[in-house]
Protein backbone atom coordinates (compact mmCIF):
# COMPACT_ATOMS: atom_id res chain seq x y z
CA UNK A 1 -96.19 -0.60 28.01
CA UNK A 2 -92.69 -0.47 27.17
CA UNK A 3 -90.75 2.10 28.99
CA UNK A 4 -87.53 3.64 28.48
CA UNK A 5 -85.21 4.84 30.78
CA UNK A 6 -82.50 7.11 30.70
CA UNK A 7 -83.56 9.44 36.12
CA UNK A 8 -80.00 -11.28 62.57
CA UNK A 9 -81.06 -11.95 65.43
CA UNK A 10 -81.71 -15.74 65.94
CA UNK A 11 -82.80 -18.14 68.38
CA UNK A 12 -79.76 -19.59 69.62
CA UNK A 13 -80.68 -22.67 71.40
CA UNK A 14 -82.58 -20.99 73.73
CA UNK A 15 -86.43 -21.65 74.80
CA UNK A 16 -88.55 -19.27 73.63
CA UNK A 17 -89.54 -16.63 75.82
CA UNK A 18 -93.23 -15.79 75.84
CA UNK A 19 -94.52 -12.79 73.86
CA UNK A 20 -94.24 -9.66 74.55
CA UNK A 21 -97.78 -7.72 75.57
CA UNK A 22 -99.58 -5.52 73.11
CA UNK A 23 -97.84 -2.05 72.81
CA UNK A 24 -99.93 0.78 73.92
CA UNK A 25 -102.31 2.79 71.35
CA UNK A 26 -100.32 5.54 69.85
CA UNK A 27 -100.61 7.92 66.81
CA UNK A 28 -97.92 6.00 65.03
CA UNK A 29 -99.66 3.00 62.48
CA UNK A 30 -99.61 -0.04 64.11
CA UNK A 31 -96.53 -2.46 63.26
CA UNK A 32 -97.04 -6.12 64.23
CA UNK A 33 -95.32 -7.84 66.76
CA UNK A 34 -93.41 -11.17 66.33
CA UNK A 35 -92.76 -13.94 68.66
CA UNK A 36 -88.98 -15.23 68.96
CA UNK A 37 -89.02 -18.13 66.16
CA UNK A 38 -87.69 -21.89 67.09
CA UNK A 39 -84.07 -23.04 66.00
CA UNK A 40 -85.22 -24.06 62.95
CA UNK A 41 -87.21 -21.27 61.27
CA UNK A 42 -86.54 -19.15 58.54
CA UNK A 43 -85.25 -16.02 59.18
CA UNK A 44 -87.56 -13.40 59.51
CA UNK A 45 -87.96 -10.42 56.29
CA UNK A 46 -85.90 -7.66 56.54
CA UNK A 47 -88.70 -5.04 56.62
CA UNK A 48 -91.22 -4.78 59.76
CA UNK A 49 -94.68 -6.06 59.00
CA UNK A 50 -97.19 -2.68 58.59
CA UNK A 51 -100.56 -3.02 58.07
CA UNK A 52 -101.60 -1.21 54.59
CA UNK A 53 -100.93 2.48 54.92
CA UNK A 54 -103.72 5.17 53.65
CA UNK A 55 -100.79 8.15 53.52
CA UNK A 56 -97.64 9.34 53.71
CA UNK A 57 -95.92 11.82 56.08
CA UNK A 58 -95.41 15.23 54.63
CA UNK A 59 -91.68 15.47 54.03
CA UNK A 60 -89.30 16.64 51.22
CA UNK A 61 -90.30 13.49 48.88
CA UNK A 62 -89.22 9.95 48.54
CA UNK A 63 -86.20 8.17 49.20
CA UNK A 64 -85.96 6.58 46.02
CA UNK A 65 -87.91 5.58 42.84
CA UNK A 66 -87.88 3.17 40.53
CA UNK A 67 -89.70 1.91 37.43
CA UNK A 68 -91.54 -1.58 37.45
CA UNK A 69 -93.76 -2.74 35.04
CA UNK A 70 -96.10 0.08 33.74
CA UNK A 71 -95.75 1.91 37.50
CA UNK A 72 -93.55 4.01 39.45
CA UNK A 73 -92.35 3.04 42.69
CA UNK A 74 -91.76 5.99 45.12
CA UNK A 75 -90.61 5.05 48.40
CA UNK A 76 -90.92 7.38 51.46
CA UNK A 77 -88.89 7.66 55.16
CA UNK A 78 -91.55 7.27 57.68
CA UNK A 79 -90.85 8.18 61.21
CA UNK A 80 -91.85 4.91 63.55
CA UNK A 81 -90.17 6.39 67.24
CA UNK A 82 -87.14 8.61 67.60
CA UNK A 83 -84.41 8.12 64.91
CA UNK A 84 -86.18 5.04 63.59
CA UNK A 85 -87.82 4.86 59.86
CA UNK A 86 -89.58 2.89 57.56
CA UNK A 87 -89.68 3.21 54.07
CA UNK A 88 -93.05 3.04 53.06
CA UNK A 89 -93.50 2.63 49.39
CA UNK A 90 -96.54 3.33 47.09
CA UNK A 91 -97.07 2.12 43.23
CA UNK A 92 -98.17 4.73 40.82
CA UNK A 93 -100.04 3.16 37.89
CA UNK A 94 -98.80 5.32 34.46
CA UNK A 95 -102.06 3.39 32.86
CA UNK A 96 -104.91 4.35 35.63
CA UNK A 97 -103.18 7.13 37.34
CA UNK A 98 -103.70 6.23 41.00
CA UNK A 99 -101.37 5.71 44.11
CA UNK A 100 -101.83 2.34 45.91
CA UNK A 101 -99.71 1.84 48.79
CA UNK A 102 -97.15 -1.34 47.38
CA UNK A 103 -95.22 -2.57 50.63
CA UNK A 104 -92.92 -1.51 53.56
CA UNK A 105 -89.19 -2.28 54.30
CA UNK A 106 -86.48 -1.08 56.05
CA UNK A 107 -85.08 2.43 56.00
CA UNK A 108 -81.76 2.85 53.82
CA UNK A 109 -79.99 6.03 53.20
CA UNK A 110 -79.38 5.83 49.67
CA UNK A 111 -76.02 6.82 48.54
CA UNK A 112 -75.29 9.48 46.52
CA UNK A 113 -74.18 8.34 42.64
CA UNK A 114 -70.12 7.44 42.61
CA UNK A 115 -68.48 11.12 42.10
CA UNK A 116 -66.29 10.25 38.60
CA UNK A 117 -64.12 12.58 38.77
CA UNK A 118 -61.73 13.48 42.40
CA UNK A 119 -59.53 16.29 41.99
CA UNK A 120 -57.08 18.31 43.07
CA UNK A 121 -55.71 22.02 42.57
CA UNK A 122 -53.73 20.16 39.68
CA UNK A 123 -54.16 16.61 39.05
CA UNK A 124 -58.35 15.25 38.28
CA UNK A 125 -58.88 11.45 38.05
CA UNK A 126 -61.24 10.84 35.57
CA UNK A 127 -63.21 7.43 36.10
CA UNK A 128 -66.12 5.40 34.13
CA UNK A 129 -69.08 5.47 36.39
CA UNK A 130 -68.57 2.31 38.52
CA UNK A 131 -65.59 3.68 39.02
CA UNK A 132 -62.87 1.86 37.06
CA UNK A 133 -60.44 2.64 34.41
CA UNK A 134 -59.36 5.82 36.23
CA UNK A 135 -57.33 8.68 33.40
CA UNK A 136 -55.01 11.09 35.42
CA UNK A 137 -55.59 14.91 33.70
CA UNK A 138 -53.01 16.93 34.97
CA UNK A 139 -54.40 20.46 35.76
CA UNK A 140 -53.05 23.97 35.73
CA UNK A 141 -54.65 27.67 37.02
CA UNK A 142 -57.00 26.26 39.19
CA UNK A 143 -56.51 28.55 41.81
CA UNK A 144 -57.85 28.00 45.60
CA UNK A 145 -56.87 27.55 49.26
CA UNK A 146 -55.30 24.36 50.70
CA UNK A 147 -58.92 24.22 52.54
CA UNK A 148 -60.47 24.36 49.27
CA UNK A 149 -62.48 21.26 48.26
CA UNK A 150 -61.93 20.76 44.23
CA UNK A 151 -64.84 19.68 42.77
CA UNK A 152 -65.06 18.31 38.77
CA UNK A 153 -67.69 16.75 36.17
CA UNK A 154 -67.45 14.77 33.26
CA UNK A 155 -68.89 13.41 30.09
CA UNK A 156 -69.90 10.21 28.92
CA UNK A 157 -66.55 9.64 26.73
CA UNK A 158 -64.74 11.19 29.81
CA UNK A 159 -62.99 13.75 26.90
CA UNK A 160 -64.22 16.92 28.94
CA UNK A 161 -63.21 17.94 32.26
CA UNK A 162 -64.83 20.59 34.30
CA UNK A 163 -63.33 21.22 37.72
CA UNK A 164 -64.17 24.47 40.49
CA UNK A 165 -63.36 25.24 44.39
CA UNK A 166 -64.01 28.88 44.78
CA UNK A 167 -64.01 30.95 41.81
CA UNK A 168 -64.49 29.96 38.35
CA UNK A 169 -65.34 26.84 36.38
CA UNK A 170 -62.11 25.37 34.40
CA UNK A 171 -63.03 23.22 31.75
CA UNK A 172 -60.14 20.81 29.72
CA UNK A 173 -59.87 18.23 27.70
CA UNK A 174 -58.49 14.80 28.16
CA UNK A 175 -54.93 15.88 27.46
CA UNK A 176 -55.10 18.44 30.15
CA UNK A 177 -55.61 21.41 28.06
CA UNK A 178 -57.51 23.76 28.98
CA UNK A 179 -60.78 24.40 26.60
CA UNK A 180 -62.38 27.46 28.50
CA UNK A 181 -62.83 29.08 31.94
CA UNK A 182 -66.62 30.24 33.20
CA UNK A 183 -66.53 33.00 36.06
CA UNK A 184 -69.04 33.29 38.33
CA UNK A 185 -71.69 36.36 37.26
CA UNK A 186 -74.47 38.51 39.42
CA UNK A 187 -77.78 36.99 41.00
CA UNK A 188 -80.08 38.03 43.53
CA UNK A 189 -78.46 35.41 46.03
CA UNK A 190 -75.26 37.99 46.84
CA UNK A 191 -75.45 41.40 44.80
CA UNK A 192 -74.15 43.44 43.81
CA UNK A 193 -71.11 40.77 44.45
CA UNK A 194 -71.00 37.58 41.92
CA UNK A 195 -72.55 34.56 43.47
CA UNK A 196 -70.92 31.31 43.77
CA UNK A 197 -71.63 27.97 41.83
CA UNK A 198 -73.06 24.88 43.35
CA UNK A 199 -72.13 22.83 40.91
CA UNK A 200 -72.09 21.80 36.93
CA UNK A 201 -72.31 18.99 34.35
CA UNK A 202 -70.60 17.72 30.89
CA UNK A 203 -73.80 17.24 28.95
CA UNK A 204 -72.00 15.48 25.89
CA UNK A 205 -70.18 19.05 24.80
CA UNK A 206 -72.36 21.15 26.65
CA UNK A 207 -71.38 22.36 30.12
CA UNK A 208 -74.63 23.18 32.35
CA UNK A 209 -73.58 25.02 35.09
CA UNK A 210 -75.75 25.69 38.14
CA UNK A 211 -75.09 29.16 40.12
CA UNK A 212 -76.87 30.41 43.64
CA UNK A 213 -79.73 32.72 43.12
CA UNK A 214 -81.11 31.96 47.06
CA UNK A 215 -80.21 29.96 49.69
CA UNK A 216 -82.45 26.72 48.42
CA UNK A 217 -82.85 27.73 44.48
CA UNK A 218 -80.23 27.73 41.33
CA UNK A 219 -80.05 29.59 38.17
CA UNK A 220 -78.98 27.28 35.08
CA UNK A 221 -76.61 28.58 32.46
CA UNK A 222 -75.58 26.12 29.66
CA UNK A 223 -72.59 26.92 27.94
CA UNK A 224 -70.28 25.56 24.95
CA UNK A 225 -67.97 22.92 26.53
CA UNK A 226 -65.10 23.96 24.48
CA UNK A 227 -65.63 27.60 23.63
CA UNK A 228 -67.08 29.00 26.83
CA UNK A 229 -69.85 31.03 24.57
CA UNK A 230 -73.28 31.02 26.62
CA UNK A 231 -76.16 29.26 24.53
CA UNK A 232 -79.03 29.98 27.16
CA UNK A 233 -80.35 30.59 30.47
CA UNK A 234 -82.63 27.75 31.14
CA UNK A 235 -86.29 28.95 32.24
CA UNK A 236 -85.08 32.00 31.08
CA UNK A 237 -82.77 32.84 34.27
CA UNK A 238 -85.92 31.67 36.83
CA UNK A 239 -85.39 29.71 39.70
CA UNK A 240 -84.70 25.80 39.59
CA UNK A 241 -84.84 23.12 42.19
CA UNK A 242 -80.98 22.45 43.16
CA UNK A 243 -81.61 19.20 43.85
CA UNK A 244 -82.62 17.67 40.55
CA UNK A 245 -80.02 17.23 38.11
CA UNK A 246 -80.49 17.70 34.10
CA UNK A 247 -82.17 14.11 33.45
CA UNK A 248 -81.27 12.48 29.91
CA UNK A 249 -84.37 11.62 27.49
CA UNK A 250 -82.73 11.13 24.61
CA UNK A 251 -80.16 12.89 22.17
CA UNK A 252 -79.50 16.52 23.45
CA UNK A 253 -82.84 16.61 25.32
CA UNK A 254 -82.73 16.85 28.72
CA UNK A 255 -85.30 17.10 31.90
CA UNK A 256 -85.33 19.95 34.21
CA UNK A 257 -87.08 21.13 37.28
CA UNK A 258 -88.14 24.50 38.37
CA UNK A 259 -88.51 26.05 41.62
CA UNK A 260 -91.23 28.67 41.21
CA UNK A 261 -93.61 28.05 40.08
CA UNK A 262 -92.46 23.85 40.21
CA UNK A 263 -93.19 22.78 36.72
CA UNK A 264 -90.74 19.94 34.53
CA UNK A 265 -89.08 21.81 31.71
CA UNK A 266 -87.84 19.79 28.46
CA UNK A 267 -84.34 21.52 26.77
CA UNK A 268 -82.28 20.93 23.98
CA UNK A 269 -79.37 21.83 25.78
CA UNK A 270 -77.14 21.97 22.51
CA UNK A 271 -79.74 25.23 21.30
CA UNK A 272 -81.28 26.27 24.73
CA UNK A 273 -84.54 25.87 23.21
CA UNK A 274 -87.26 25.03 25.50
CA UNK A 275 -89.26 22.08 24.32
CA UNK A 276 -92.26 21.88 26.86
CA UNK A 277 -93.20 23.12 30.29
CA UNK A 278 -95.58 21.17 32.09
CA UNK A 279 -96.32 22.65 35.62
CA UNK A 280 -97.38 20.48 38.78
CA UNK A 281 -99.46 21.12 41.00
CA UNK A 282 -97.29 20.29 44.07
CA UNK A 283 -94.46 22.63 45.17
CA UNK A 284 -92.43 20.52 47.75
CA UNK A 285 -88.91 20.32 46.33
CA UNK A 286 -87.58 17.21 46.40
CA UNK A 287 -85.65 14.37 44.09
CA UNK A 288 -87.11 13.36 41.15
CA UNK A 289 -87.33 10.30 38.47
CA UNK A 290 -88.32 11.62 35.16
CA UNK A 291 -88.31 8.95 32.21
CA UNK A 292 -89.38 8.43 27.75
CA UNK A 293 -92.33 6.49 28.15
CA UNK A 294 -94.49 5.71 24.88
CA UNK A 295 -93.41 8.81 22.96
CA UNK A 296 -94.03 11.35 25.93
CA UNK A 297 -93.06 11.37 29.81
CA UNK A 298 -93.65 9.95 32.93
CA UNK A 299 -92.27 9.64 36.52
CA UNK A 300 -92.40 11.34 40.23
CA UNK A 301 -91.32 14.39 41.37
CA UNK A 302 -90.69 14.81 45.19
CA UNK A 303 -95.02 13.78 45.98
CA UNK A 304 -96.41 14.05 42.58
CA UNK A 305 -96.78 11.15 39.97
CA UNK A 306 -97.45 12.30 36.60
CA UNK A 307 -98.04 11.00 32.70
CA UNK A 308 -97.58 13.33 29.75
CA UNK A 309 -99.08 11.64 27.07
CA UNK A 310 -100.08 13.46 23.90
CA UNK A 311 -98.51 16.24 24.96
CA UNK A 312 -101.15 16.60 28.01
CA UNK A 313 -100.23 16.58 31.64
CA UNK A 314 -102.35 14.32 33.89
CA UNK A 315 -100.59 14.60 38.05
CA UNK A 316 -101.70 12.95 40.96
CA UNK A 317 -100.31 13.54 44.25
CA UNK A 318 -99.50 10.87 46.35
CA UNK A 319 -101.97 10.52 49.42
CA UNK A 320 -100.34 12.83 52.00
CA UNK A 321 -101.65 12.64 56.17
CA UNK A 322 -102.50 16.12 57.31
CA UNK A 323 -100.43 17.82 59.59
CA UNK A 324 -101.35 18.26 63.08
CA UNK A 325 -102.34 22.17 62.31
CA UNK A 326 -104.42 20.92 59.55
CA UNK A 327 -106.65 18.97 61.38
């Protein structure tokens, strides 16, 4: 299937000291326990040895995802004993449609993406995604307080510049003039008072900015880079999960996520139109991987593995344990 996509300790001399006893029986899956290895040995894998795991602990959705050979890859933090994790990680076939649990290794917060652009009240560096070949845009009218964190977002060819603190978006160009300014408009989150934006992005020459509408939800206006004139409200206004950004499938088509009901929206962002809605059945928010695959779609959102293939919509949720009032 071809797929396309955009979302030590050692033994230092010392004798080996016999092994420890069995632990006790406890609720948490068994992890095996190793003996101290000789001088000589390799060293040991990173991740703890787990026997084959039949579900995952009900949580906000994996840690990360990847795409491997015809499956997704959706690994999840599982609590072992106080502040320790495991990342437990199960393969969802795009072919069959089941989970299988795939392997276990050792818990890694995974960094958020490089920020491109760092700014100031009225200077933004501008970088390429790994962070080289920095452009200094100077900046003027973004108002604020010295406490005031300056935030900006760019585009691929890094020749639009959106930057906020409180306030307004200002967008410019590479020169460092400005293009357009969006102000902040009324939501259910603080009115009859304008609500405040979380955050935007430079879709080519489309700015998608995402305002508050409650304390875990966004409304998503998309707006002409360089103009300022609105082209749509994405979902029509309705509430979308803040922590997905637009995903990129391909010329101005873009992923989204809603909130409520939790369904994976399609845009053209450069007309607003709405594509395809495909809802899910499982409404944990959470991060998702959304990918071209064949002509249609396929990926994870927070628990839920899904193929859209002929324009139908086949999800599977990922084996979840109960919780302890469910048993």
């Amino acid at each position: 299937m071809r797929i396309l996509i955009l979302l030590f300790a050692t033994a230092c001399g010392q004798p080996a000291s016999p092994p420890p006893p069995p632990s006790p029986a406890t609720t948490t899956p068994p992890i095996a326990i190793r003996t101290p290895a000789p001088p000589d040995a390799p060293a040991p894998p990173d991740a703890p040895a787990r026997v084959a795991q039949t579900c995952v602990t009900a949580g906000p959705g994996f840690n990360e995802a990847r795409m491997v050979d015809g499956a997704v890859i959706a690994c999840y933090a599982t609590p072992l004993s106080g502040d320790t994790y495991v990342d437990d990680c199960w393969r969802f076939d795009l072919t069959t449609r089941a989970w299988q649990f795939e392997s276990s290794k050792d818990h890694v917060e995974i960094a958020p993406p490089r920020e491109q652009v760092t700014a100031t009240a009225t200077r933004a560096d501008v970088c390429k995604p790994d962070g080289s070949d920095c452009k200094a845009v100077p900046l003027q009218g973004v108002v604020g307080t010295p406490a005031d964190t300056v935030t900006g977002a760019t585009n691929a060819d890094r020749s639009i510049v959106a930057v906020w603190a409180q306030g307004p978006i200002h967008v410019f160009d590479a020169t460092g003039t400005r293009l357009t300014t969006i102000k902040p408009w009324v939501t259910s989150m603080n009115a009859p008072e304008p609500a405040f934006f979380r955050g935007a992005h430079v879709l080519d020459s489309v700015l998608a900015v995402r305002i508050a509408d409650s304390p875990i939800t966004v409304a998503i206006r998309l707006f002409d880079a360089r103009t300022g004139t609105k082209i749509a409200d994405v979902f029509r206004g309705g509430p979308m999960d803040d922590d997905v950004a637009p995903i990129e499938l391909g010329g101005t088509d873009y992923a989204f996520v809603t909130a409520e009901p939790r369904s994976i929206l399609v845009v053209d962002v450069a007309t607003g139109k709405q594509r395809a809605r495909y809802p899910l059945g499982d409404k944990t928010l959470g991060k998702a991987l959304i990918a071209r695959v064949d002509g249609g779609l396929a990926g994870v959102v927070a628990r839920t593995g899904f193929v859209v293939e002929g324009g139908k919509l086949s999800t599977v949720i990922v084996p979840t344990c109960p919780q302890p009032d469910e048993e």
